[in-house]
C-alpha atoms as a PDB file:
ATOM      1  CA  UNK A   1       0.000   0.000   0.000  1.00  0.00           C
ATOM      2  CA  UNK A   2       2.778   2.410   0.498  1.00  0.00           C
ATOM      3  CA  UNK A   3       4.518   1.583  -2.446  1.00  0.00           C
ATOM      4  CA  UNK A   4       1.122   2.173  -4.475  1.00  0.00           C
ATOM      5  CA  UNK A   5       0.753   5.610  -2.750  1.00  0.00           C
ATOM      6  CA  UNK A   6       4.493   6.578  -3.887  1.00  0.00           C
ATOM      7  CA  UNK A   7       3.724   5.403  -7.168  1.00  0.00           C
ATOM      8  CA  UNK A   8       0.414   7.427  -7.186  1.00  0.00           C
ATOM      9  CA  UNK A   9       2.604  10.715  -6.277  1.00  0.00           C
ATOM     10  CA  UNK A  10       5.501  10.311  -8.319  1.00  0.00           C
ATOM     11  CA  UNK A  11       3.211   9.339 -11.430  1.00  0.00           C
ATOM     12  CA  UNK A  12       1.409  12.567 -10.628  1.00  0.00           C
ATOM     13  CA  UNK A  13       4.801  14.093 -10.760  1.00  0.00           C
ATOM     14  CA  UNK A  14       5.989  13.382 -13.883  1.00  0.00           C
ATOM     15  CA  UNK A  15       2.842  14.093 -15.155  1.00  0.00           C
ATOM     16  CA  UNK A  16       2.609  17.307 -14.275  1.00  0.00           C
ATOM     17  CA  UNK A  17       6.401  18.266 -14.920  1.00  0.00           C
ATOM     18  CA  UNK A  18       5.809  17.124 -18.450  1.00  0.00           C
ATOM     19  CA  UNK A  19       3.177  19.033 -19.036  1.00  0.00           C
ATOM     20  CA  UNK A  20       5.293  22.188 -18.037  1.00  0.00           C
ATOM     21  CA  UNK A  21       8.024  21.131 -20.179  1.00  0.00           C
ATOM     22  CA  UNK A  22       5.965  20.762 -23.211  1.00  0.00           C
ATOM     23  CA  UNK A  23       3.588  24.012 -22.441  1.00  0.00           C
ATOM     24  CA  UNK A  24       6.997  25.410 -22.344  1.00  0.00           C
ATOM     25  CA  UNK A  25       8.445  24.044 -25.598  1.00  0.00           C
ATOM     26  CA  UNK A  26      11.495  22.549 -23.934  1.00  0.00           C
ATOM     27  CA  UNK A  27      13.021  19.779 -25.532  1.00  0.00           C
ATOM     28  CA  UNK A  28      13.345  16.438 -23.664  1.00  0.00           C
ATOM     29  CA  UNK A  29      14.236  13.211 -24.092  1.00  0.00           C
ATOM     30  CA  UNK A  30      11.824   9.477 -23.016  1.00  0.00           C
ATOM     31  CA  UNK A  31      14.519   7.727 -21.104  1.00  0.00           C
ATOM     32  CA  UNK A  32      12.413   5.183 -21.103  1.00  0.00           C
ATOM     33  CA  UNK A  33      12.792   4.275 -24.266  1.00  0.00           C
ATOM     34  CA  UNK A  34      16.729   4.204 -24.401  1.00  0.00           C
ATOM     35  CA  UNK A  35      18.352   0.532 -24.737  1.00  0.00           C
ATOM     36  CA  UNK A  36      21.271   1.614 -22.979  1.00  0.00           C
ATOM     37  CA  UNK A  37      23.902   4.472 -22.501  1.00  0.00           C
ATOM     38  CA  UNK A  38      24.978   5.040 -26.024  1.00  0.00           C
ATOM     39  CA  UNK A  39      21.524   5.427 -27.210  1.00  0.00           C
ATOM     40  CA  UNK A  40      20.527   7.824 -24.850  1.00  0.00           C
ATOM     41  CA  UNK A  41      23.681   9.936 -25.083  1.00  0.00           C
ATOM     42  CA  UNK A  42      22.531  10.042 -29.019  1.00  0.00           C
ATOM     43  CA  UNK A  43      18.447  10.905 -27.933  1.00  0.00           C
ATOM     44  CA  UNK A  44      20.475  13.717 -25.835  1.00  0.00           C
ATOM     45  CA  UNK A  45      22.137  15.312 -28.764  1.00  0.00           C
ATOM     46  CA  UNK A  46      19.347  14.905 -31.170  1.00  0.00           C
ATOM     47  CA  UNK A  47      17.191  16.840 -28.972  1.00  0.00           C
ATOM     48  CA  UNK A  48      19.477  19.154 -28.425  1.00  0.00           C
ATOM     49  CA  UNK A  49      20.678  20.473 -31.887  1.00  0.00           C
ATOM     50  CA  UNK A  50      16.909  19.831 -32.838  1.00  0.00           C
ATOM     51  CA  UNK A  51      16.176  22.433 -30.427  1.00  0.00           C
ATOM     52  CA  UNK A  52      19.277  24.857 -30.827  1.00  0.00           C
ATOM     53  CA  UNK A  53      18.322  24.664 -34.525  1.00  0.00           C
ATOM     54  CA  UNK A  54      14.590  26.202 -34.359  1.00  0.00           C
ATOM     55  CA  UNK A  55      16.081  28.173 -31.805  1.00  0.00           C
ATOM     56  CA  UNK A  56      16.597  31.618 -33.140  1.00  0.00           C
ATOM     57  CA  UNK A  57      20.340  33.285 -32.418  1.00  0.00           C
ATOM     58  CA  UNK A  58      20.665  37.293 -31.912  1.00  0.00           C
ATOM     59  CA  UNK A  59      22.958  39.418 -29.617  1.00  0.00           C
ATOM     60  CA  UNK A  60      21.529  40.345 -26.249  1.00  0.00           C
ATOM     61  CA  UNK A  61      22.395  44.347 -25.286  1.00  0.00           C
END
């Protein structure tokens, strides 16, 4: 019953951070779905210069 409850909130969570991140338009990456540590280093940098490239580039004053 505990664990079910932590579930519960950390479901809850994650829900609720990802909806931030995508309101947001942040980029981020399923770990999930990563087969191991070379895969999700590449799911890293794919979202990354996926998102650097729609981001726009200008001098700040």
């Amino acid at each position: 019953m505990m664990v079910d409850k932590f579930l519960e909130r950390n479901n809850l969570f994650n829900d609720q951070i990802m909806n931030a991140v995508n309101q947001l338009g942040l980029a981020n990456v399923d770990v999930e779905n990563a087969r191991n540590m070379d895969e999700l280093t590449s799911m890293c940098l794919s979202a990354f210069k996926k998102k650097n490239s729609q981001t726009p580039t200008h001098a700040v004053e």
